[in-house]
Protein backbone atom coordinates (compact mmCIF):
# COMPACT_ATOMS: atom_id res chain seq x y z
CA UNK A 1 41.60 -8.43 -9.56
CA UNK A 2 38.57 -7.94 -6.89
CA UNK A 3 35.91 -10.37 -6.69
CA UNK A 4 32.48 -8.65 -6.91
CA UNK A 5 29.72 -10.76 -5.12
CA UNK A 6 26.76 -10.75 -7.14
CA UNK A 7 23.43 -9.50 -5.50
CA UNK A 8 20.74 -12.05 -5.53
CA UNK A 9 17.11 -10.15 -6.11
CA UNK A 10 15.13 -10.75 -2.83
CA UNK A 11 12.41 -13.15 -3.27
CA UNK A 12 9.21 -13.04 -1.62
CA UNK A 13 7.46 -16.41 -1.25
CA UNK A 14 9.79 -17.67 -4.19
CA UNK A 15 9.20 -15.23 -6.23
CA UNK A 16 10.36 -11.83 -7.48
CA UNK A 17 9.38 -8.60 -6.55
CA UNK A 18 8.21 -7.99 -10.61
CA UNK A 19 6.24 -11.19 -10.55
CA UNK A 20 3.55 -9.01 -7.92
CA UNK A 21 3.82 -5.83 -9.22
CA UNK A 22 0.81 -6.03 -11.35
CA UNK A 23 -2.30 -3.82 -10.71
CA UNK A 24 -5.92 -3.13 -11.57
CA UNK A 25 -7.62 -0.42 -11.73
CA UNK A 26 -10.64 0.33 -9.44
CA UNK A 27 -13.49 1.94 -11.82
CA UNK A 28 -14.97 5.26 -9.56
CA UNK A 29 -11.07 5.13 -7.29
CA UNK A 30 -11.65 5.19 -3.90
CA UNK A 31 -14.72 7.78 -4.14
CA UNK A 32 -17.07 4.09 -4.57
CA UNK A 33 -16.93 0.96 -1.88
CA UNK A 34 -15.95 -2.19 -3.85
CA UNK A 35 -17.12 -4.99 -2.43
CA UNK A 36 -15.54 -7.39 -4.31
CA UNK A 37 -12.73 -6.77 -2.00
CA UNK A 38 -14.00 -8.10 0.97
CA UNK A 39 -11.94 -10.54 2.83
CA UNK A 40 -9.07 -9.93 0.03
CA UNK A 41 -5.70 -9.21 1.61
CA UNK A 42 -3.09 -6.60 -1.17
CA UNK A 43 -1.52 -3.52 -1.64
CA UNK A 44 -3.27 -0.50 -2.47
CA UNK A 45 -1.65 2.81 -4.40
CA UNK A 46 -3.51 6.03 -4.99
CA UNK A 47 -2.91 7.86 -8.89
CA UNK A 48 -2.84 11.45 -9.81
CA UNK A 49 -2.14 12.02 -13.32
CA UNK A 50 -0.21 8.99 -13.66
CA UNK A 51 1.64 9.30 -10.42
CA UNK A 52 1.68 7.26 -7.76
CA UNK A 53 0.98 9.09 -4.62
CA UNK A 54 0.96 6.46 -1.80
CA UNK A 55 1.06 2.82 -1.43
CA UNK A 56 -0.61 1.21 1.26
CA UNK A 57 -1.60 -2.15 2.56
CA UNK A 58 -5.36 -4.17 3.19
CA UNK A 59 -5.06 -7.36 5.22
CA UNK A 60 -6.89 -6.88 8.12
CA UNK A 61 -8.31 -11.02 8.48
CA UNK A 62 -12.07 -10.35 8.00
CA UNK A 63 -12.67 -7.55 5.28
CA UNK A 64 -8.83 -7.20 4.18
CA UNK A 65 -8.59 -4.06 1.30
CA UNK A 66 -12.69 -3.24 1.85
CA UNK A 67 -12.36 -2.41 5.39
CA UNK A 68 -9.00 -0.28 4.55
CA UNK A 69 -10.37 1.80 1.64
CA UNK A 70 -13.58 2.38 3.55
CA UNK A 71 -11.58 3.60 6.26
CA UNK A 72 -9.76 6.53 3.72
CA UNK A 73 -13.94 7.31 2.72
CA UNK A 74 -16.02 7.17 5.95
CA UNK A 75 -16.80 9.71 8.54
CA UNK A 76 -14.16 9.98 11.67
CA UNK A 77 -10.41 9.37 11.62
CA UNK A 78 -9.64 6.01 11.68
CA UNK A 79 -8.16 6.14 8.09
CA UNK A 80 -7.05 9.56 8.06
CA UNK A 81 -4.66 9.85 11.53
CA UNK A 82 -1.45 10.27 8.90
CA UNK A 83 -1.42 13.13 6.35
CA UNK A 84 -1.87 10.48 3.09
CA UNK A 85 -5.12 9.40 5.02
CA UNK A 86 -5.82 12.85 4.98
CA UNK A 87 -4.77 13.63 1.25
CA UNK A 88 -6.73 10.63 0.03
CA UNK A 89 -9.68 11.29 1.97
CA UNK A 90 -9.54 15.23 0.41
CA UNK A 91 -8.90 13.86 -2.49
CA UNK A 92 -11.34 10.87 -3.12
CA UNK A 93 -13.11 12.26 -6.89
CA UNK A 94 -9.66 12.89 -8.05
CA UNK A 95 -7.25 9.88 -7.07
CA UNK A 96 -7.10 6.82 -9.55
CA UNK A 97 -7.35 3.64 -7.46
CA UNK A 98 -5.03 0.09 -8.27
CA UNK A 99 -4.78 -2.88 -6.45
CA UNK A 100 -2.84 -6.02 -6.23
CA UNK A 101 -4.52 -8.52 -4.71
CA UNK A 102 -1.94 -11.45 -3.25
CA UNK A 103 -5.26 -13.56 -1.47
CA UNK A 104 -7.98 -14.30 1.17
CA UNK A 105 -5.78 -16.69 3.63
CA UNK A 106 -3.43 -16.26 6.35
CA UNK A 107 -0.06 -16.48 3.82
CA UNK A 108 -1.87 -13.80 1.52
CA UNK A 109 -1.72 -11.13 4.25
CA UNK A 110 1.49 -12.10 5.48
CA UNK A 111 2.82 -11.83 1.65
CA UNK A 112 0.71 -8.37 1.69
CA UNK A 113 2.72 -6.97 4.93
CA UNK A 114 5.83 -7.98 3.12
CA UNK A 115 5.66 -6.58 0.04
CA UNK A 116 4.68 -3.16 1.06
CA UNK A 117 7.78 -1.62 2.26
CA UNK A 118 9.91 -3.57 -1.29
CA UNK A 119 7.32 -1.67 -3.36
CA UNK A 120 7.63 1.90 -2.03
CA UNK A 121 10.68 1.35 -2.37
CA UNK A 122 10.28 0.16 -5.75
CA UNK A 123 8.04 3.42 -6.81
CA UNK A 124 8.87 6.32 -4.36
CA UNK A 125 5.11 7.53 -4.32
CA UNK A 126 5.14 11.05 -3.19
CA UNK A 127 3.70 10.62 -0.17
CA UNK A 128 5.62 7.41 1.64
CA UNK A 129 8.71 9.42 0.88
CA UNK A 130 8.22 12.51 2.00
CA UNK A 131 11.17 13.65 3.97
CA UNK A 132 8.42 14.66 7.16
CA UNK A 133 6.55 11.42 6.35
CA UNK A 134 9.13 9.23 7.42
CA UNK A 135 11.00 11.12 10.01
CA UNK A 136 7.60 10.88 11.86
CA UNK A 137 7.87 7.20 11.15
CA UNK A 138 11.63 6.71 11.99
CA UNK A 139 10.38 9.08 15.92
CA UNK A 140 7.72 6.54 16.66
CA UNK A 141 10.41 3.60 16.18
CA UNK A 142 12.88 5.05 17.63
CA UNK A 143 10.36 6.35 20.68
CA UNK A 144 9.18 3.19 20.83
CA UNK A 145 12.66 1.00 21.56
């Protein structure tokens, strides 16, 4: 008889991966600023007809998800250098908007830069998994060595 190890679930900050994948919805999606998302670091997914398109991350130390999700609606490029920067922007009146906020202090964001890669995994969204997507990804790391 083989013994099996049994897989532990990974924990982040003590906690399971479940315990932080609750969102709200955004009313007006990413077409309207929300302010009361300044300085509040947390994952970010765009919605089309109940799918989730892309997951992305807000923890820059100032203006956290505000500053990110302005970035997908403003003029220029600075959000939209990768193709779901450029579907979101395109699609701004259509995409649903959630977030999970994890905080406003240093362990928040690092909890936020964490969890991102565990919940894509998690939910496949279209657009972090497409097969050109990630090869570009897996270049610039390899590139990069």
């Amino acid at each position: 008889m083989s013994k099996t190890k049994q897989l532990k679930p990974a924990l982040y900050d003590g906690k399971s991966l479940e315990t932080y994948d609750r969102w709200v919805d955004m009313p007006g999606g990413f077409a309207v600023p929300h302010p009361e998302l300044w300085g509040k670091a947390g994952l970010y997914r765009a919605t089309l007809n109940g799918e989730i398109m892309f997951i992305g991350k807000g923890a820059g130390m100032h203006t956290g998800l505000l500053e990110r999700l302005y970035d997908l609606r403003r003029p220029g490029d600075s959000g939209r250098r990768y193709r779901a920067g450029q579907y979101i922007n395109a699609h701004l009146d259509e995409l649903g908007l959630q977030v999970a906020v994890m905080g406003s202090d240093g362990a928040a964001r690092a909890l936020t830069s964490k969890l991102l890669w565990p919940m894509i995994r998690r939910h496949r969204p279209r657009l972090n998994v497409d097969p050109t997507f990630l090869s570009n990804i897996i270049q610039t790391a390899y590139e990069a060595r």
